[in-house]
C-alpha atoms as a PDB file:
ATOM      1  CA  UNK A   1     123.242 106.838 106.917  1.00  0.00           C
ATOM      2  CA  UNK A   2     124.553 103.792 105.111  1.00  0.00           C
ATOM      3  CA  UNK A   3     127.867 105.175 102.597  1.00  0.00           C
ATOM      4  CA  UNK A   4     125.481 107.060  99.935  1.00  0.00           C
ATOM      5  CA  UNK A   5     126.021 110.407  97.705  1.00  0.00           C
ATOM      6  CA  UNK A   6     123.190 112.384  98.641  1.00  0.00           C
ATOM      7  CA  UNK A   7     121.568 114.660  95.692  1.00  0.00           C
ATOM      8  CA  UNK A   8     122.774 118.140  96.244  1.00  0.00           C
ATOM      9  CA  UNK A   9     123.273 117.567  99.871  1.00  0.00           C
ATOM     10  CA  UNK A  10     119.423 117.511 100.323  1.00  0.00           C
ATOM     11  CA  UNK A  11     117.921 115.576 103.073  1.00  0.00           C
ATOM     12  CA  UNK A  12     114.153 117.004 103.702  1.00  0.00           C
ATOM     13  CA  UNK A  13     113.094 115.955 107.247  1.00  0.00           C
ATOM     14  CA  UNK A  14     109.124 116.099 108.385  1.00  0.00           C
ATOM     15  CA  UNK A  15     108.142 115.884 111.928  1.00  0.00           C
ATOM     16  CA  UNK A  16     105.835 112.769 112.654  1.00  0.00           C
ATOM     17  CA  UNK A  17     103.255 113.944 115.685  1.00  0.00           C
ATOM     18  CA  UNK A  18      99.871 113.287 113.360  1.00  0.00           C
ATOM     19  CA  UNK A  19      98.499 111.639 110.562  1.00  0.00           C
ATOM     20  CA  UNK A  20      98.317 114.522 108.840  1.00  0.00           C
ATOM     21  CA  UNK A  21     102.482 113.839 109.256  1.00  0.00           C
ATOM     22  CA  UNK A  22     102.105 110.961 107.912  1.00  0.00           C
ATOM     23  CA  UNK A  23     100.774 112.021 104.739  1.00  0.00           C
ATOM     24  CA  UNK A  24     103.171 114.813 104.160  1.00  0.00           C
ATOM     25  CA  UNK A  25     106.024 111.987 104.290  1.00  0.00           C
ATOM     26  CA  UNK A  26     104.374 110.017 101.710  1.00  0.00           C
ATOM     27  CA  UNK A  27     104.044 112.724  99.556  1.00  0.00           C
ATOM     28  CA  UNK A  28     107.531 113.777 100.088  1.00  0.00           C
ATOM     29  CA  UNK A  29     108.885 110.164  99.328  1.00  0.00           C
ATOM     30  CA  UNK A  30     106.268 110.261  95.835  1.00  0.00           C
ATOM     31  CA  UNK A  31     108.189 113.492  94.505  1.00  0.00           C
ATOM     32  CA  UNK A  32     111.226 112.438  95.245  1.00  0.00           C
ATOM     33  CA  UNK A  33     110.553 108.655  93.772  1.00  0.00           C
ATOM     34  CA  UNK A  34     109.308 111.172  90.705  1.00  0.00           C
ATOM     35  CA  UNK A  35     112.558 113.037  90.154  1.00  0.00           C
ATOM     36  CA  UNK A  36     114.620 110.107  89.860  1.00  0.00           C
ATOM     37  CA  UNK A  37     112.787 108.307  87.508  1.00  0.00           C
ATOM     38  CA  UNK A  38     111.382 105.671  89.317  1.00  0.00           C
ATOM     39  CA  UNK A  39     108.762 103.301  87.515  1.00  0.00           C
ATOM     40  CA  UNK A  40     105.189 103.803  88.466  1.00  0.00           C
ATOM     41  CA  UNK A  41     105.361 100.354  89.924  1.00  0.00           C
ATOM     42  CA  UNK A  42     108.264 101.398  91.642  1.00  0.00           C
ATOM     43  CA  UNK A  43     106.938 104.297  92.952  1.00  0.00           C
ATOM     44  CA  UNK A  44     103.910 102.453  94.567  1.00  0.00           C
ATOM     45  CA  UNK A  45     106.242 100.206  96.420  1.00  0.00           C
ATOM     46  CA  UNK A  46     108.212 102.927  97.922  1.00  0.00           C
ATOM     47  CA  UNK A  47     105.866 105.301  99.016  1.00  0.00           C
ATOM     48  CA  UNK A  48     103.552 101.934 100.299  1.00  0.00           C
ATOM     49  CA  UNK A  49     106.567 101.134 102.871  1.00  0.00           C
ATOM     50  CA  UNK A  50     107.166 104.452 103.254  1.00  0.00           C
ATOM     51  CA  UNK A  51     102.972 104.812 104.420  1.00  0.00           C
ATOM     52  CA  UNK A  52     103.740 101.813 106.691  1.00  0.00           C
ATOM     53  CA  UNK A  53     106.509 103.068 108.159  1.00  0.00           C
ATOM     54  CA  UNK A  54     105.434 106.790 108.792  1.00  0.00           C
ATOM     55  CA  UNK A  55     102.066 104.847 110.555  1.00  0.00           C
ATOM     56  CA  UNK A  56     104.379 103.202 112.491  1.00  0.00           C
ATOM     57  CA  UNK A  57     106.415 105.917 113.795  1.00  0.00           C
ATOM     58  CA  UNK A  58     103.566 107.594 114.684  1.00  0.00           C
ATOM     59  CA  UNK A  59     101.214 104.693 116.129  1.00  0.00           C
ATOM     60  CA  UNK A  60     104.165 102.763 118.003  1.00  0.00           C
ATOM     61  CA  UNK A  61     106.706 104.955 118.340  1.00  0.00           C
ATOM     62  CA  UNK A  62     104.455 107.993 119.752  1.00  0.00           C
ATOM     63  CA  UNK A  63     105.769 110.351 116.590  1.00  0.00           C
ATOM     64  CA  UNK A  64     108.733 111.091 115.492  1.00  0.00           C
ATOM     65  CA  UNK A  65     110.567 112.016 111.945  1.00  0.00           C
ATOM     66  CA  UNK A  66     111.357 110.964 108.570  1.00  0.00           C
ATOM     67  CA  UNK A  67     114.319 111.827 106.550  1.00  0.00           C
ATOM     68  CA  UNK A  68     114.026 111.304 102.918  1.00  0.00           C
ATOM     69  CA  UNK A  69     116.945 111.777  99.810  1.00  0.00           C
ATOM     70  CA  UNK A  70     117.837 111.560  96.870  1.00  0.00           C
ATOM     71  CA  UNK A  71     121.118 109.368  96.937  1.00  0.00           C
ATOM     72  CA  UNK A  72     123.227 107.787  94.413  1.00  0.00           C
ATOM     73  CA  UNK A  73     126.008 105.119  94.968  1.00  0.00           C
ATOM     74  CA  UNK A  74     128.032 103.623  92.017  1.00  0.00           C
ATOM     75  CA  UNK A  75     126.309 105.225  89.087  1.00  0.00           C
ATOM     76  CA  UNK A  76     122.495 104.547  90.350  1.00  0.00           C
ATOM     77  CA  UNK A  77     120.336 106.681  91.704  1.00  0.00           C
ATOM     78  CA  UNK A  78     117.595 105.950  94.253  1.00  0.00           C
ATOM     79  CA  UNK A  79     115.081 107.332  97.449  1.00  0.00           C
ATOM     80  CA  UNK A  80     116.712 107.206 100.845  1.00  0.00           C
ATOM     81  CA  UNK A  81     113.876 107.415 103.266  1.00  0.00           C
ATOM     82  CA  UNK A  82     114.497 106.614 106.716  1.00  0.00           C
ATOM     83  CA  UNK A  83     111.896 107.054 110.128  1.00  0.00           C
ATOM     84  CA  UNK A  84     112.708 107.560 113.227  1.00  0.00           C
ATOM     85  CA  UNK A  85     111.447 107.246 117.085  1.00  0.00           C
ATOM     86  CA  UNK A  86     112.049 107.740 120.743  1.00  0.00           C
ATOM     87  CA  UNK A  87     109.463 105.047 121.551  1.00  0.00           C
ATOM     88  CA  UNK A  88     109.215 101.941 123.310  1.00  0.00           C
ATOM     89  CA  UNK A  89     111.400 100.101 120.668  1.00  0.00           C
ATOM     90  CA  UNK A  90     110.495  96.700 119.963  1.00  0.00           C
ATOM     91  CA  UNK A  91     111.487  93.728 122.002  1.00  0.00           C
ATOM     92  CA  UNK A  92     111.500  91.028 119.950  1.00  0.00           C
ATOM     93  CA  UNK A  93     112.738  91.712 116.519  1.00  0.00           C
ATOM     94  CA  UNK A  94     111.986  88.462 114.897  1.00  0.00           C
ATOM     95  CA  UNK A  95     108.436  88.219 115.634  1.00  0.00           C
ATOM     96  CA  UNK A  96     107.843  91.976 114.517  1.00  0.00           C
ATOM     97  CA  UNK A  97     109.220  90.898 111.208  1.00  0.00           C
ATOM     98  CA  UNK A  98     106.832  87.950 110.984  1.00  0.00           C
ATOM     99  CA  UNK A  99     104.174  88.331 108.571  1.00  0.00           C
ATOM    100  CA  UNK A 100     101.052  88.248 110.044  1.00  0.00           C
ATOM    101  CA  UNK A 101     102.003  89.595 113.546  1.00  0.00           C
ATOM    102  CA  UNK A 102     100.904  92.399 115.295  1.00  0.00           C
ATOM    103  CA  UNK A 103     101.701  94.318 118.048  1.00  0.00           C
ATOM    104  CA  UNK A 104      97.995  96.278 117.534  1.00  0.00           C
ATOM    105  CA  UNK A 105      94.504  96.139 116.098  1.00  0.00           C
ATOM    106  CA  UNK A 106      96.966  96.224 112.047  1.00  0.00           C
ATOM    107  CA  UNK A 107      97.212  93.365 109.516  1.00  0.00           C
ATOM    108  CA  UNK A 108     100.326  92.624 110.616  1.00  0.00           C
ATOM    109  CA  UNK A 109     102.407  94.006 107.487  1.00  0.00           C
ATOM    110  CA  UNK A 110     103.784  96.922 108.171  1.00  0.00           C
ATOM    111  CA  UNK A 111     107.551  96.227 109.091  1.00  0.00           C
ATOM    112  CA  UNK A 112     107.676  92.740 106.295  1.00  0.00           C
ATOM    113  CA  UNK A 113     105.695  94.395 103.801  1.00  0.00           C
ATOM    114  CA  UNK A 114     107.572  97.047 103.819  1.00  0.00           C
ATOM    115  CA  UNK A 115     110.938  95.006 103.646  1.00  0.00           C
ATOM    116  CA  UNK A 116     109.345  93.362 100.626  1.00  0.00           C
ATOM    117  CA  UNK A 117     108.541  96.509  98.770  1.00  0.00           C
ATOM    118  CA  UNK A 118     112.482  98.391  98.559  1.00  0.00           C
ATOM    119  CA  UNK A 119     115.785  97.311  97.814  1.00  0.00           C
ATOM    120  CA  UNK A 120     117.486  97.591 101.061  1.00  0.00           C
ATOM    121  CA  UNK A 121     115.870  97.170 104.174  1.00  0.00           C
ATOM    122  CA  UNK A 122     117.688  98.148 107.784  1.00  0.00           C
ATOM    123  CA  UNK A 123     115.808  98.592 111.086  1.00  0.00           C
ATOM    124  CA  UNK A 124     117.737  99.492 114.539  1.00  0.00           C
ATOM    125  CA  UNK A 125     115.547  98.879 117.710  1.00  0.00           C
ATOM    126  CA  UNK A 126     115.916  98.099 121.431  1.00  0.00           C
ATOM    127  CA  UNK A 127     113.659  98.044 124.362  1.00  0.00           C
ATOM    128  CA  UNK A 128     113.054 101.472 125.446  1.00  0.00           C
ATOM    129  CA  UNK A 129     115.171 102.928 123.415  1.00  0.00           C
ATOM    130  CA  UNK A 130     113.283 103.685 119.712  1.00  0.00           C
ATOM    131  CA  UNK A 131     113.490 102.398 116.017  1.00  0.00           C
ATOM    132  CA  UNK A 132     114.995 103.509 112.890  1.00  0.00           C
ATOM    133  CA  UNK A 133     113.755 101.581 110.040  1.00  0.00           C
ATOM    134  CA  UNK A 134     115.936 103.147 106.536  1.00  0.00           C
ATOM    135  CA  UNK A 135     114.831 102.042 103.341  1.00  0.00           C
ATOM    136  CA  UNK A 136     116.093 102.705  99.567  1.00  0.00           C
ATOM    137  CA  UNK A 137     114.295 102.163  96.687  1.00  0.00           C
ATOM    138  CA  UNK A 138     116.867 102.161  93.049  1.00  0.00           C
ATOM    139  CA  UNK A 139     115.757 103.645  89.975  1.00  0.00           C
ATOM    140  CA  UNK A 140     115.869 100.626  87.101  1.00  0.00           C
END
């Protein structure tokens, strides 16, 4: 995780094997976008990517998990969300950040719409080898 004080030492983690999953992570990043005092606007946009992302995990990545915090890092506080995979990773980076591509039957926003919608934005990935896609979204 990126250099971050993490609330209380909390980091919830949900398994990602069904939609169901899915939801439960959304929810998860909604309270936590709650606690700190994120706008409602704010809140939309982070538990949006965080939708995106969990369907990803679970679509491309054949499941996995999501870790979500509340961090804080020089006197502002934010949601830490971050989802992870064992899956085929994905090959060509660029393109899968290109709006309007997809690798399936989607719209083709998940991974840029989802970059749009928080603050910071990281995403690890190789061939074979999974993703990790961590996202924060600061409190105004």
């Amino acid at each position: 995780m990126k250099e971050y004080d993490v609330d209380a030492g909390q980091v919830e983690t949900i398994l990602i094997t069904t939609s169901g999953d899915v939801v439960k992570a959304r929810q998860a990043v909604r309270t936590q976008a709650q606690r700190t005092g994120l706008s409602l606007v704010n809140q939309t946009k982070l538990v949006t990517a965080a939708s995106e992302l969990g369907r990803n995990t679970l679509l491309y990545g054949g499941g996995g998990r999501a870790r979500i915090a509340v961090v804080a890092q020089g006197g502002r506080r934010g949601v830490w969300a971050r989802f992870e995979d064992e899956g085929p990773g994905i090959a060509d980076m660029d393109l899968a950040l290109t709006d309007g591509w997809t690798s399936g039957n989607g719209m083709g926003l998940g991974l840029s719409g989802a970059r749009r919608l928080v603050d910071e934005f990281e995403i690890e990935s190789a061939a074979g080898r999974g993703t990790t896609v961590s996202v924060v979204k600061w409190a105004r």
